[in-house]
C-alpha atoms as a PDB file:
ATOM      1  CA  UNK A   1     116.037  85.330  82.761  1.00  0.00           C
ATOM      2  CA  UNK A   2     114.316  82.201  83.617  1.00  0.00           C
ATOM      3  CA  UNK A   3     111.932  84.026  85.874  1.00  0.00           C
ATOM      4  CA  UNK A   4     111.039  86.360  82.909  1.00  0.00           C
ATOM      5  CA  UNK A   5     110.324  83.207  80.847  1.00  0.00           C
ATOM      6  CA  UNK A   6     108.196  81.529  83.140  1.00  0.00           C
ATOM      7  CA  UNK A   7     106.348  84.814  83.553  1.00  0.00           C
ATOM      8  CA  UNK A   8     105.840  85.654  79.857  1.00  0.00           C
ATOM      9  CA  UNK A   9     104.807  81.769  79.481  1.00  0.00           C
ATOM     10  CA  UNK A  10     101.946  82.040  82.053  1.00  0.00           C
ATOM     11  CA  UNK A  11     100.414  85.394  80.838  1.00  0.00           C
ATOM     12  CA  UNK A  12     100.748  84.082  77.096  1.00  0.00           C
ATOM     13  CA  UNK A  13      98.039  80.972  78.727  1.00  0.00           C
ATOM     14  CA  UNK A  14      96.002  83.482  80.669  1.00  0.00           C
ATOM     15  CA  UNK A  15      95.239  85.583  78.629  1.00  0.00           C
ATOM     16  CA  UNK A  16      94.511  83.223  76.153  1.00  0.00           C
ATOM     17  CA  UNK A  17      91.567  81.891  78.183  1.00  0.00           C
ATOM     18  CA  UNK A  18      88.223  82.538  77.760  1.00  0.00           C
ATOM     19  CA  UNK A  19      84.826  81.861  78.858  1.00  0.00           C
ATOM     20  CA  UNK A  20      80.997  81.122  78.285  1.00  0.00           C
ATOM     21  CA  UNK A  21      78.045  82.943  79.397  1.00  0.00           C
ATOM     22  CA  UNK A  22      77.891  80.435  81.850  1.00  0.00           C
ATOM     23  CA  UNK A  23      81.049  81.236  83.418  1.00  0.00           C
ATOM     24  CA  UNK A  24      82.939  77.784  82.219  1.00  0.00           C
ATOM     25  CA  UNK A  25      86.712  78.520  81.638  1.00  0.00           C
ATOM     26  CA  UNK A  26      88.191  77.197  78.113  1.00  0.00           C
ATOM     27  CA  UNK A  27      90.486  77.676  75.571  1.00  0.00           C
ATOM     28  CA  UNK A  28      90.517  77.233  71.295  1.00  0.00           C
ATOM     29  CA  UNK A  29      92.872  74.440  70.083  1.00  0.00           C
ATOM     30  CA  UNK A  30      93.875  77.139  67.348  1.00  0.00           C
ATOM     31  CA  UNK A  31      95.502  79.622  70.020  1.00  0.00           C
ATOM     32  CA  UNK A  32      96.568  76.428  72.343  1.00  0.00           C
ATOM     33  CA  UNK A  33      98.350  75.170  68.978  1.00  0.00           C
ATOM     34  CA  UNK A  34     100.389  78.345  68.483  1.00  0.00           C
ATOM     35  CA  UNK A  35     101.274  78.443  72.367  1.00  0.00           C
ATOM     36  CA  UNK A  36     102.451  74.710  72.228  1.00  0.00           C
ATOM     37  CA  UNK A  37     104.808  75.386  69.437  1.00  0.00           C
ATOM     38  CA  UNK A  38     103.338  73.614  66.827  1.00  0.00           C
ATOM     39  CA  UNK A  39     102.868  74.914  63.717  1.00  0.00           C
ATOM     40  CA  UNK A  40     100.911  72.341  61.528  1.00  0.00           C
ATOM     41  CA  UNK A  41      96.669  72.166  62.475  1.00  0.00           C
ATOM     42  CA  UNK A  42      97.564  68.149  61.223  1.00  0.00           C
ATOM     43  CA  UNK A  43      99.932  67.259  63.620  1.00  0.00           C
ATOM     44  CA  UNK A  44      98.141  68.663  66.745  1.00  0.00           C
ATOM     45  CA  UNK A  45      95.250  67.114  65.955  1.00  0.00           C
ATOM     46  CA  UNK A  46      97.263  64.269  66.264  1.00  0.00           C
ATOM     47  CA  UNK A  47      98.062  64.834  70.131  1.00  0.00           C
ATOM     48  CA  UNK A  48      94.392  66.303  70.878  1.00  0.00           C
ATOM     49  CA  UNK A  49      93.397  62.494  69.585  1.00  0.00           C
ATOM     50  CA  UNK A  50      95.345  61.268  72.233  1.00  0.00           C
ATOM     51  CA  UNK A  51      94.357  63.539  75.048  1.00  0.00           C
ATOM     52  CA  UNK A  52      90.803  62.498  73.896  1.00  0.00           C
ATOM     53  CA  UNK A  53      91.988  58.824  74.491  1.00  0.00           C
ATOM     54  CA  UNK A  54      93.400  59.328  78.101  1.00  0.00           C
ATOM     55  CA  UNK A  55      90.109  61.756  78.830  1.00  0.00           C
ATOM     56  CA  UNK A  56      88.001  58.757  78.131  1.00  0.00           C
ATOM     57  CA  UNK A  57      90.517  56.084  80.338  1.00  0.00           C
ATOM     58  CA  UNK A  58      90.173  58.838  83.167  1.00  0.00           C
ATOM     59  CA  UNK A  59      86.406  58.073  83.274  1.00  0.00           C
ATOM     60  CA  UNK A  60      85.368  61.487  82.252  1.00  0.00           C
ATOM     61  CA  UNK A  61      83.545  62.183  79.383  1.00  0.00           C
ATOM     62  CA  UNK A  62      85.095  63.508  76.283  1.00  0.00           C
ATOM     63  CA  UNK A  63      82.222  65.667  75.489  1.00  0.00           C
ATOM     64  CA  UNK A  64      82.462  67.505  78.640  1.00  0.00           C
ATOM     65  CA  UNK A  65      86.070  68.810  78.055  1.00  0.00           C
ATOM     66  CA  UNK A  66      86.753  68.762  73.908  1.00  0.00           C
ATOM     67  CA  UNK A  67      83.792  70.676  72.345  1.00  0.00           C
ATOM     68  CA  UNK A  68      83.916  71.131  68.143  1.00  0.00           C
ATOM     69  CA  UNK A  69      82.992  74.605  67.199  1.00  0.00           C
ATOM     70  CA  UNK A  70      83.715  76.245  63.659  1.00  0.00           C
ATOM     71  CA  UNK A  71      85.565  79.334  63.273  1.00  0.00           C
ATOM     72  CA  UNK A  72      85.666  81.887  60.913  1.00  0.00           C
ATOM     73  CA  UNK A  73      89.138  83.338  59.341  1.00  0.00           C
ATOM     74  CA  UNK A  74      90.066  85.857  56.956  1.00  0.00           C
ATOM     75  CA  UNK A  75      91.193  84.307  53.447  1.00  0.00           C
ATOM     76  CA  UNK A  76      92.126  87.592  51.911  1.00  0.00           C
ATOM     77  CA  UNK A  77      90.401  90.107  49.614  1.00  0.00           C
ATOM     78  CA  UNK A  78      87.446  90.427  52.772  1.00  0.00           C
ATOM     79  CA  UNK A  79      87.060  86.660  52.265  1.00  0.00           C
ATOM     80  CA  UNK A  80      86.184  84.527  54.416  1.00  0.00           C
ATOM     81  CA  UNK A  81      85.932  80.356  55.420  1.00  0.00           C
ATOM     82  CA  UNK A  82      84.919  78.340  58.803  1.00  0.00           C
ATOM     83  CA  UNK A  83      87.690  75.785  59.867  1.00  0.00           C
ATOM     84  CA  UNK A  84      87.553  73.375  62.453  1.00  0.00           C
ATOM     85  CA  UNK A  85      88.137  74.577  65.942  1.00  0.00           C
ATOM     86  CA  UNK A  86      87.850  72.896  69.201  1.00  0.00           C
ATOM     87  CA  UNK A  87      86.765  74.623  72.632  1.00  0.00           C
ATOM     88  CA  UNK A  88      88.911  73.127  75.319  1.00  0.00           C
ATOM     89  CA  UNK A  89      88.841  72.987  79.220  1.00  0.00           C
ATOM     90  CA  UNK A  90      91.732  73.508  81.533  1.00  0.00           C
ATOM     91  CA  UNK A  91      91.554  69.467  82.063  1.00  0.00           C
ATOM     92  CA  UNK A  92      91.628  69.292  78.561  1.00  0.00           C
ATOM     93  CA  UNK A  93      94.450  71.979  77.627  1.00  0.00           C
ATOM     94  CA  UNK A  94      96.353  69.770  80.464  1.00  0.00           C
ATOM     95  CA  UNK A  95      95.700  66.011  78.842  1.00  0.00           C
ATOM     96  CA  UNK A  96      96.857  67.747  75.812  1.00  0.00           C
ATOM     97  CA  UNK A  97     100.577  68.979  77.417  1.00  0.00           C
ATOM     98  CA  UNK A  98     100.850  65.336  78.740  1.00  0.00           C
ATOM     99  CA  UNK A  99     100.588  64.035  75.368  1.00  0.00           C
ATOM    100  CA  UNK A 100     102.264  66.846  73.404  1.00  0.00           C
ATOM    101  CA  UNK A 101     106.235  66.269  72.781  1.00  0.00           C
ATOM    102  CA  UNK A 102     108.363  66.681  75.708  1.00  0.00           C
ATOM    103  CA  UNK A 103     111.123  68.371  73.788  1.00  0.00           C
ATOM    104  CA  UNK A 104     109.457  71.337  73.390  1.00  0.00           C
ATOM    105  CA  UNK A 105     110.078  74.186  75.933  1.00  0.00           C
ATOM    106  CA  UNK A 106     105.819  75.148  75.738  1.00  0.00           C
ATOM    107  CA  UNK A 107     104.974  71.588  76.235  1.00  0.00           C
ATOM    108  CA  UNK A 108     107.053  71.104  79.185  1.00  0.00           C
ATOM    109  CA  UNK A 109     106.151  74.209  80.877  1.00  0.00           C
ATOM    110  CA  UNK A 110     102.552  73.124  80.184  1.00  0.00           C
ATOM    111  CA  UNK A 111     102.523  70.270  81.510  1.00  0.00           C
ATOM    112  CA  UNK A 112     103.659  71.800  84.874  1.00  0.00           C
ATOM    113  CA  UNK A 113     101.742  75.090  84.992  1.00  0.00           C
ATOM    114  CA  UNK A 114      97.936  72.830  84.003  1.00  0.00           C
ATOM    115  CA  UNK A 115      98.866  70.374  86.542  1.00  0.00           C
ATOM    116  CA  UNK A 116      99.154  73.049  89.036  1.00  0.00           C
ATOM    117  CA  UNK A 117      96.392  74.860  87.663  1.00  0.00           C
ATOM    118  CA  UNK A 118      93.998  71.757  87.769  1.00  0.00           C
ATOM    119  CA  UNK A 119      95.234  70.542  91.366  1.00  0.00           C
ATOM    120  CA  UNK A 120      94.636  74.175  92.618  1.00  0.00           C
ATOM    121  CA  UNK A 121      90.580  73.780  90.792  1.00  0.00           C
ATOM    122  CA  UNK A 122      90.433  70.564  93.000  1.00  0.00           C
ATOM    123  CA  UNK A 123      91.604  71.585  95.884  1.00  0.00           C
ATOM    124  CA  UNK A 124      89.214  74.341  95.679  1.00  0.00           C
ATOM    125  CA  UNK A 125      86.422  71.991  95.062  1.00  0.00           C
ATOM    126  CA  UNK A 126      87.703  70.006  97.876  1.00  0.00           C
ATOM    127  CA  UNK A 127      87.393  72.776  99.904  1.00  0.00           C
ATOM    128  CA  UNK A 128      83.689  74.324  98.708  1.00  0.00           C
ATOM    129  CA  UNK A 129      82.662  70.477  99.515  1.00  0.00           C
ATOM    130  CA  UNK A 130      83.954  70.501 103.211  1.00  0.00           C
ATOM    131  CA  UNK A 131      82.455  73.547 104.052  1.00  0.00           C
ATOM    132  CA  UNK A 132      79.027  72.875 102.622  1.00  0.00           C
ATOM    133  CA  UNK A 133      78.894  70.050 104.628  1.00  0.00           C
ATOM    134  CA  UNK A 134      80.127  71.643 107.912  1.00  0.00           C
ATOM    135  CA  UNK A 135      77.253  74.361 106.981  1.00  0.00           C
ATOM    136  CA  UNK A 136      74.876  71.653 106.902  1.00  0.00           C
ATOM    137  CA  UNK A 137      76.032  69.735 109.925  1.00  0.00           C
ATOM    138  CA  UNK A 138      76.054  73.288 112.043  1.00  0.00           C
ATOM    139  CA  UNK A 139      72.353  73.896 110.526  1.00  0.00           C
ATOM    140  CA  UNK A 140      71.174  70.397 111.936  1.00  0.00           C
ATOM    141  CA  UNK A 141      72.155  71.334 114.874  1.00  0.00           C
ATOM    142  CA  UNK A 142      70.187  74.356 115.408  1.00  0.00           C
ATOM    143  CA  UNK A 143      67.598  72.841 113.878  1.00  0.00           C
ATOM    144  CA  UNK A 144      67.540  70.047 116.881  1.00  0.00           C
ATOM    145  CA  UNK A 145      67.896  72.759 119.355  1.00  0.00           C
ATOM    146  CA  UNK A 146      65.159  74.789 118.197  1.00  0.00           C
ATOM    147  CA  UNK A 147      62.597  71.498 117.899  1.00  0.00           C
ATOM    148  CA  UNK A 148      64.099  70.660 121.793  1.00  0.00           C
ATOM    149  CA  UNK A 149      62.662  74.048 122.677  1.00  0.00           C
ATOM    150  CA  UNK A 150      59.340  73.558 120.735  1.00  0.00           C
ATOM    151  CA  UNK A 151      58.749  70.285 122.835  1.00  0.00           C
ATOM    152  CA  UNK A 152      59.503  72.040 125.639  1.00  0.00           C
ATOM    153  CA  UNK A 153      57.119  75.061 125.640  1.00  0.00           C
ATOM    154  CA  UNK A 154      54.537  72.674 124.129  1.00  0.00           C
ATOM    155  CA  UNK A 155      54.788  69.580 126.356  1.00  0.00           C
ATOM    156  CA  UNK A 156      56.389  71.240 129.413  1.00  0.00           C
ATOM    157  CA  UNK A 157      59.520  68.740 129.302  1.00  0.00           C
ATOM    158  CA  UNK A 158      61.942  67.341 126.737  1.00  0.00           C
ATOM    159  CA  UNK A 159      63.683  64.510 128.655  1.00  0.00           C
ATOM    160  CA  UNK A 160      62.686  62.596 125.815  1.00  0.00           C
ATOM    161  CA  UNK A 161      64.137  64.655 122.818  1.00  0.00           C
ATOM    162  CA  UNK A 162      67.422  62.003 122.171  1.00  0.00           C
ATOM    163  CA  UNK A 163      64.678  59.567 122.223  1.00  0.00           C
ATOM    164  CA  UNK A 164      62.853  61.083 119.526  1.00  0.00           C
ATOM    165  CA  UNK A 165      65.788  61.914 117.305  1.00  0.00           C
ATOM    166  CA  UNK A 166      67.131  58.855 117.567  1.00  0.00           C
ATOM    167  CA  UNK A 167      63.228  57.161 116.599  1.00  0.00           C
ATOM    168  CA  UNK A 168      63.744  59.622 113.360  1.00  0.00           C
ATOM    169  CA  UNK A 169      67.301  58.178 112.580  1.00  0.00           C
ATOM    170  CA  UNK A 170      65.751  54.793 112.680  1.00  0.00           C
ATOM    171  CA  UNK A 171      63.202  55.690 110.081  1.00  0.00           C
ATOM    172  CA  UNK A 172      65.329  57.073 108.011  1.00  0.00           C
ATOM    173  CA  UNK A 173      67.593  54.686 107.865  1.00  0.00           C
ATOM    174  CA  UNK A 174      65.844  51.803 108.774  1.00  0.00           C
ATOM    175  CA  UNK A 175      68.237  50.813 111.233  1.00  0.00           C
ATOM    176  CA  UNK A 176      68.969  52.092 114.856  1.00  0.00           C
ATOM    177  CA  UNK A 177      71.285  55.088 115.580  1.00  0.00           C
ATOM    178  CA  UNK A 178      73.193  52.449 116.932  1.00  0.00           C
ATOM    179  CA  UNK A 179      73.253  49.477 114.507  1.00  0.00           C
ATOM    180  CA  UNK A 180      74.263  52.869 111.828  1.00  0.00           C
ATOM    181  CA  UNK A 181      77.528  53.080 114.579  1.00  0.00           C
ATOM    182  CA  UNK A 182      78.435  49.486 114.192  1.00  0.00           C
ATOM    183  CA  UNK A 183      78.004  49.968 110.585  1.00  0.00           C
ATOM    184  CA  UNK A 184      80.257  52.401 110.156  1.00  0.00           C
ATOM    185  CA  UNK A 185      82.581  51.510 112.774  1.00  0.00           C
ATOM    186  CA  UNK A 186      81.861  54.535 115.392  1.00  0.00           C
ATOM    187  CA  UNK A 187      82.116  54.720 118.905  1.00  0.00           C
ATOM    188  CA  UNK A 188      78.680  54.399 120.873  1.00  0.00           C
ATOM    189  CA  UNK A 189      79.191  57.937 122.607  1.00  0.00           C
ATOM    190  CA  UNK A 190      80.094  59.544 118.858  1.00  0.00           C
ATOM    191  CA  UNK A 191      76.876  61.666 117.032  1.00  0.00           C
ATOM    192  CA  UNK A 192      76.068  59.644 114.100  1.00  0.00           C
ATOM    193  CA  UNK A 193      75.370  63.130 112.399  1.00  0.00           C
ATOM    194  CA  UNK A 194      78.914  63.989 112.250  1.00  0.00           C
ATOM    195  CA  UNK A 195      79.849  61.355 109.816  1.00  0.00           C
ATOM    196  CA  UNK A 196      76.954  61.526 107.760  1.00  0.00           C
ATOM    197  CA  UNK A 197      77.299  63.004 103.977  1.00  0.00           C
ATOM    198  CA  UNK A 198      76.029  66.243 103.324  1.00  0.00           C
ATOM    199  CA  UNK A 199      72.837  64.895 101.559  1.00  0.00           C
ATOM    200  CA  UNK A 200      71.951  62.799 104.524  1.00  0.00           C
ATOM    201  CA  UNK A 201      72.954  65.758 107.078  1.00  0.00           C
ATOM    202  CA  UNK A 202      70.150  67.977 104.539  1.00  0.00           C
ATOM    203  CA  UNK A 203      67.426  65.222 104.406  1.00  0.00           C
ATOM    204  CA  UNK A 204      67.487  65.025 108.010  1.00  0.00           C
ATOM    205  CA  UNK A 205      67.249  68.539 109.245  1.00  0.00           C
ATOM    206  CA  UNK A 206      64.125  69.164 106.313  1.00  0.00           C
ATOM    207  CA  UNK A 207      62.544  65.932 108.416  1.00  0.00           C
ATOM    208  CA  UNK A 208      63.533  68.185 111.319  1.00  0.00           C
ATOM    209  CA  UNK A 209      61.792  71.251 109.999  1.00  0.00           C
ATOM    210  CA  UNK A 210      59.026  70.116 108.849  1.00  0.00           C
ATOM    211  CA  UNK A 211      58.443  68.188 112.449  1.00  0.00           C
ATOM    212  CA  UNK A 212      58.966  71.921 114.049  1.00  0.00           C
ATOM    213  CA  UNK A 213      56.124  73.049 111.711  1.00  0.00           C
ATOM    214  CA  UNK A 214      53.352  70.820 111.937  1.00  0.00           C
ATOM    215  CA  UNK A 215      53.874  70.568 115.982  1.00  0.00           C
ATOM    216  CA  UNK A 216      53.615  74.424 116.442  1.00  0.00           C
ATOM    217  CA  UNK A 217      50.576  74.384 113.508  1.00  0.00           C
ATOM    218  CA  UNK A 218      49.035  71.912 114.818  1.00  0.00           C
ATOM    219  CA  UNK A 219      49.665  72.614 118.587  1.00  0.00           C
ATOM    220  CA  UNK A 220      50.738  69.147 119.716  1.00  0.00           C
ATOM    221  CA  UNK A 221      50.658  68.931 123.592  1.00  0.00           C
ATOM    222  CA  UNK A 222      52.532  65.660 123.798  1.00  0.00           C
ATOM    223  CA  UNK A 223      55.688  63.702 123.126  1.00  0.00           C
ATOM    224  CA  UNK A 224      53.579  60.660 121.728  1.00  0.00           C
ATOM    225  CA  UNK A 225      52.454  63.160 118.671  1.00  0.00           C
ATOM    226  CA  UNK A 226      55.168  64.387 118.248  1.00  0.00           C
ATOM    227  CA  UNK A 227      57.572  61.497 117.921  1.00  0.00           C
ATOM    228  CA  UNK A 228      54.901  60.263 115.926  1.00  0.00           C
ATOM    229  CA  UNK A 229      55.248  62.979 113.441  1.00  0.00           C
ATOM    230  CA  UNK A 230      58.601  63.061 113.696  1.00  0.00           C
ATOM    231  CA  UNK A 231      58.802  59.973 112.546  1.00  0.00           C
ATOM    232  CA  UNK A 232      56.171  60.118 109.664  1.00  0.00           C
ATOM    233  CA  UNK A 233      58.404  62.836 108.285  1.00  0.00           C
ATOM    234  CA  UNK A 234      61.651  60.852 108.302  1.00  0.00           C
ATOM    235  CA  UNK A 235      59.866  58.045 106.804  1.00  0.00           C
ATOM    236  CA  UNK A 236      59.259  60.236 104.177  1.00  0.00           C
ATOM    237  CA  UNK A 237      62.186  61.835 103.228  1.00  0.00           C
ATOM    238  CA  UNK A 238      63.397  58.194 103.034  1.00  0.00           C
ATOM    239  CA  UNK A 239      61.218  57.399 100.684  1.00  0.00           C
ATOM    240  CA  UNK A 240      61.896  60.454  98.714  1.00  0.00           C
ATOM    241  CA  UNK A 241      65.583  59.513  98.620  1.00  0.00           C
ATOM    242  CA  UNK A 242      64.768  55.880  97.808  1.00  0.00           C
ATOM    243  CA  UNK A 243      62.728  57.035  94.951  1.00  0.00           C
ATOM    244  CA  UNK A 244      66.270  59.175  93.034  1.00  0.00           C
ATOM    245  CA  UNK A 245      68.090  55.544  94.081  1.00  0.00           C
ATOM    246  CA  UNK A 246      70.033  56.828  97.774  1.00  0.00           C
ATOM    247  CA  UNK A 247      69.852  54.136  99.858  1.00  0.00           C
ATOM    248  CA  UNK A 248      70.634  55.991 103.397  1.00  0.00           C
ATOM    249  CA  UNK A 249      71.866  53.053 105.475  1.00  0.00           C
ATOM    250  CA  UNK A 250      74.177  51.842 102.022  1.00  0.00           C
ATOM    251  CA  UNK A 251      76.140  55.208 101.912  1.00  0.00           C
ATOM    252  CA  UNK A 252      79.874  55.143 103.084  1.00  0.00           C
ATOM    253  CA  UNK A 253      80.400  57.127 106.370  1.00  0.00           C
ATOM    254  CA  UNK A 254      82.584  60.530 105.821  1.00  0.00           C
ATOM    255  CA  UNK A 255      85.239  62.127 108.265  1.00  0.00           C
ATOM    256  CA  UNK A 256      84.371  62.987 111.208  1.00  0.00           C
ATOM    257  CA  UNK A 257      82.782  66.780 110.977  1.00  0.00           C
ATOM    258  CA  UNK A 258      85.260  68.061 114.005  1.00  0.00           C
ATOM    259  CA  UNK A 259      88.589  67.308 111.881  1.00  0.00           C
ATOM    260  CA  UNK A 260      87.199  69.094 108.714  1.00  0.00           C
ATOM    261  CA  UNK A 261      86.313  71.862 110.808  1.00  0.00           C
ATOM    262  CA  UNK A 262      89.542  72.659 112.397  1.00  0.00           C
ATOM    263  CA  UNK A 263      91.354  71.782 108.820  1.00  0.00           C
ATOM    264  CA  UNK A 264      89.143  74.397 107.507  1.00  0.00           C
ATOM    265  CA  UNK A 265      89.962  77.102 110.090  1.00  0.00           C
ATOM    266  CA  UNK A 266      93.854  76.021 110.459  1.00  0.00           C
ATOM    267  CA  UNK A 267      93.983  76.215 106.049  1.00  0.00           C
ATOM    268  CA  UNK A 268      92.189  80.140 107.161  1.00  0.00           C
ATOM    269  CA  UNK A 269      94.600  81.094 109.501  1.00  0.00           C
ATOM    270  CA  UNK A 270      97.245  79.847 106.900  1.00  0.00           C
ATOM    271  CA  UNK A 271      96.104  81.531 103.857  1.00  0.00           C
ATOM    272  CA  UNK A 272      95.478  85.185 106.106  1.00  0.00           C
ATOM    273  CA  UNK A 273      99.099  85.132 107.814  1.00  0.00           C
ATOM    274  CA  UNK A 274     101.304  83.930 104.428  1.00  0.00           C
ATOM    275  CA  UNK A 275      99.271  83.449 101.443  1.00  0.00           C
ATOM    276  CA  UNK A 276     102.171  83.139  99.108  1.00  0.00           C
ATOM    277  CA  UNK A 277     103.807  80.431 101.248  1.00  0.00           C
ATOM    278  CA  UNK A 278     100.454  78.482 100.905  1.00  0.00           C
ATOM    279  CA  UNK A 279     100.348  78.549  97.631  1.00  0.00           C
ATOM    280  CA  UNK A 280     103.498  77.476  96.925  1.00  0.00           C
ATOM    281  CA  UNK A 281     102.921  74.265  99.331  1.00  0.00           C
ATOM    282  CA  UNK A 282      99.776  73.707  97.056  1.00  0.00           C
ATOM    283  CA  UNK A 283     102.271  73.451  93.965  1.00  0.00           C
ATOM    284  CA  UNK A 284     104.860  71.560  95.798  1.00  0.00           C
ATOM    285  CA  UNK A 285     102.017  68.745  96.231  1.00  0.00           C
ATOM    286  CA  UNK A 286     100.992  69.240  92.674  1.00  0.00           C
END
């Protein structure tokens, strides 16, 4: 019987839901009043105040997640009037069930199911983050290995390549690869690309490409030009990130690339064999 509840509870908020053209998930205060279990407009407004207050003490801002709209309704006799509505997100519709009375079966089942619902949107997030940035670490990488090449069938030798990335690294960050290590407390034998953030891991393989193209454009024969040009490029993407405020050498380090990549690949292994059970260890840490 329980079960049956819970089940009619969570396709009563589903299919509630709705969506804009842009593909943004919300839900109408009118329908989320109903499915609460309150039946005065006056009194709910009274908790949505609330939810508004601990939306704002979150940091996050109020316009984002509680957007006025009007509504139309029927008055009778093919009459009709706009009242006050309010489009909500699922962050919102969840402030709302922490602030809503606890008595009430709704509310507490609310307050479970959004919490669940908005840890599983961050998780997710989490997730789309990790991998973006393993995509961009993986793309620097070929990226090297295809400029080691073009030194090598240009100049007829590339013992110099760590050389040269390491003179880009130091115009980009104004620092040396290895003063970056000390600053962000890595071992000396560690590739400072595999803590970098995803923006840095980007800037630096554009530097990279763009090196690749003016050395095969213009022909360069030697190492001189290009580590020369290498380093003209990075200095450039520096500025460029200097210029939208991202100081390279202030930004915090991020976990080391290997351990997100074998999270990422245990988490697939986990989610092919027993997707149920991984869902339900996702709620348990909700």
């Amino acid at each position: 019987m329980k079960n049956e509840i819970i089940h009619t509870l969570t396709n009563n908020f589903e299919s509630h839901a709705n969506q804009t053209e842009d593909g943004i998930e919300f839900w109408l205060a009118r329908d989320l009043q109903h499915l609460l279990g309150y039946t005065k407009w006056d009194n709910f407004v009274g908790v949505i105040f609330k939810a508004k207050t601990a939306c704002e003490i979150s940091g996050e801002s109020v316009e984002d997640h509680f957007a006025d709209v009007g509504k139309m309704v029927s008055i009778g006799s093919g009459a009709e009037k706009e009242i006050q509505d309010i489009m909500l997100t699922r962050y919102a519709c969840y402030l709302i069930a922490q602030n809503g009375d606890p008595r009430k079966e709704s509310i507490a089942f609310a307050q479970r199911y959004f919490a669940i619902q908005t840890r599983k949107a961050e998780l997710i997030e989490q997730k789309i983050l990790e991998y973006e940035r393993v995509q961009a670490r993986n793309k620097l990488k070929v990226t090297e290995k295809e400029l080691s090449q073009v030194i090598f069938e240009q100049t007829g030798g590339n013992q110099n390549f760590a050389l040269i990335r390491s003179k880009g690294d130091t115009a980009l960050f104004n620092r040396t690869t290895q003063q970056m290590k000390v600053k962000w407390g890595l071992a000396s034998t560690k590739p400072l690309a595999d803590h970098m953030p995803t923006i840095l891991l980007k800037a630096k393989d554009f530097a990279t490409e763009i090196t690749i193209f003016n050395a095969k454009q213009h022909k360069m024969k030697t190492e001189n030009q290009i580590s020369k040009e290498h380093i003209t490029n990075n200095k450039s993407v520096r500025s460029t990130l200097l210029s939208r405020g991202i100081v390279p050498e202030n930004l915090p380090p991020e976990e080391d690339i290997s351990k997100i990549e074998r999270r990422l690949a245990s988490d697939e292994k986990k989610a092919l064999k027993n997707p149920d059970k991984l869902n339900e260890n996702e709620n348990k840490g909700s």
